[in-house]
Protein backbone atom coordinates (compact mmCIF):
# COMPACT_ATOMS: atom_id res chain seq x y z
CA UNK A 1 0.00 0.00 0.00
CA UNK A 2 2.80 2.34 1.07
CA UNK A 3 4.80 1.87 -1.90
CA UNK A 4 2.22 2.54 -4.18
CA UNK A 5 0.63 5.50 -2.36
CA UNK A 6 4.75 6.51 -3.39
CA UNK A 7 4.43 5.54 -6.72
CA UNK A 8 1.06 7.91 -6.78
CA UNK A 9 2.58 11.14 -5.31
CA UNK A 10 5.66 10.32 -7.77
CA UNK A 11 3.12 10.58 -10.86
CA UNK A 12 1.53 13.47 -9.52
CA UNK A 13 4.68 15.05 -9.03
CA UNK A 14 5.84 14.25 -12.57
CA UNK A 15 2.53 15.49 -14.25
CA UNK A 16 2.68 18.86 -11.83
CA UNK A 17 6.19 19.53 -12.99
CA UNK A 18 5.89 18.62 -16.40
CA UNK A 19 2.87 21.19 -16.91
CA UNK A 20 4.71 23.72 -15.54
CA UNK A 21 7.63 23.14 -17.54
CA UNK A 22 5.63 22.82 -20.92
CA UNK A 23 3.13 25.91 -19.77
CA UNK A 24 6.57 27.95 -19.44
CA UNK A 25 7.52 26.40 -22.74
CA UNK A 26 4.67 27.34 -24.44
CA UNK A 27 4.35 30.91 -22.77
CA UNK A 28 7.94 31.81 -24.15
CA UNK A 29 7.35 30.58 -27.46
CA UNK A 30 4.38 32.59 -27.40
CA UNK A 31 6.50 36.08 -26.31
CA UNK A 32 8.90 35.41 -29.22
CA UNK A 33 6.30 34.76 -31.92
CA UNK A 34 4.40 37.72 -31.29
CA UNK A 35 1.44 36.01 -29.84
CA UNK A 36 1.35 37.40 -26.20
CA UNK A 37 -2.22 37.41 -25.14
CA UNK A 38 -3.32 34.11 -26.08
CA UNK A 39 -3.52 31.06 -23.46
CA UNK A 40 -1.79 28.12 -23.91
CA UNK A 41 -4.18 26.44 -25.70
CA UNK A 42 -4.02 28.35 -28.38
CA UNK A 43 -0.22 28.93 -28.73
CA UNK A 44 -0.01 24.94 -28.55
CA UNK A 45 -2.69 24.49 -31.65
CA UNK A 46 -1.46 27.47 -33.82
CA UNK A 47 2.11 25.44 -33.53
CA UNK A 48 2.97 23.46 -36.88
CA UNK A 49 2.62 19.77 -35.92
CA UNK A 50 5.73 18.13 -35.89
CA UNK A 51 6.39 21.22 -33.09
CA UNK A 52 3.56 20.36 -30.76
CA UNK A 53 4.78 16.33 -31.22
CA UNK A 54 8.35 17.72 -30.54
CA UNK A 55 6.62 19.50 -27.19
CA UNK A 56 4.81 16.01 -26.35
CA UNK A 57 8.05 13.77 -26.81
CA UNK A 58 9.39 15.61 -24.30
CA UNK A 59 7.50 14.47 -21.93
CA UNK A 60 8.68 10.87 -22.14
CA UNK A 61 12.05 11.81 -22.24
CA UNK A 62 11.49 13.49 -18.75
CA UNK A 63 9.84 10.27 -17.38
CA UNK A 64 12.42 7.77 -18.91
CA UNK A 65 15.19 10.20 -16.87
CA UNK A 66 13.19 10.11 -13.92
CA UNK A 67 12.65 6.12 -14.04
CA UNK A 68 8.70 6.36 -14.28
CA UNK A 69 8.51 5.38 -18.02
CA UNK A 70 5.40 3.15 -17.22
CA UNK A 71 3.78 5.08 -15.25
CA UNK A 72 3.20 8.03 -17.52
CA UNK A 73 3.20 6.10 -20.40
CA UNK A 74 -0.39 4.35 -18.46
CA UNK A 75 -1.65 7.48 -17.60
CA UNK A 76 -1.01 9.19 -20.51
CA UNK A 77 -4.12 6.88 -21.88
CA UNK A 78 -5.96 7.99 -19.39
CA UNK A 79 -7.62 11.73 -18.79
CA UNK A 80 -4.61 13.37 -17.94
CA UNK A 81 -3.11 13.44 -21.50
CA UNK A 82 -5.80 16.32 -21.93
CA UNK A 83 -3.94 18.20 -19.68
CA UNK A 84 -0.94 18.38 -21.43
CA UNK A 85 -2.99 19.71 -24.74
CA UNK A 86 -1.98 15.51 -26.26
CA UNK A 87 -5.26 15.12 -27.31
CA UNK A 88 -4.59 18.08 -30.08
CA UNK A 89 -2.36 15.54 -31.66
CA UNK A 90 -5.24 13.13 -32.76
């Protein structure tokens, strides 16, 4: 139980950080393309494609570093890939 209350917090922790690393990715590419005012949403879908897939890769490279492959890779199927704008991909 303990360990996977761990392995919970550990996800959570991933997904916090990574959303604050891509919002901060996506708010400077936003300030350098002229499009300051818009949220992230809509800096992430006004991206070409193979930029917002470069954005998304990202995130697996973080969670293969940090040793939770697995675990993002599972919830990434789940509702939080919405979160990190994936579903724009499909």
């Amino acid at each position: 139980m303990r360990k996977q209350k761990r392995r919970c917090q550990s996800s959570l922790t991933f997904e916090n950080l990574w959303q604050e690393w891509l919002d901060t990715k996506l708010f400077i590419t936003g300030k350098s393309r002229k499009m300051e005012g818009m949220g992230d949403e809509e800096i992430f879908k006004s991206l070409p494609a193979d930029e917002r897939k470069a954005l998304l890769v990202k995130k697996d490279d973080f969670a293969a570093k940090a040793g939770i492959e697995n675990s993002v890779r599972a919830v990434m199927s789940r509702e939080i890939c919405s979160c990190s704008f994936y579903y724009f991909l499909t």
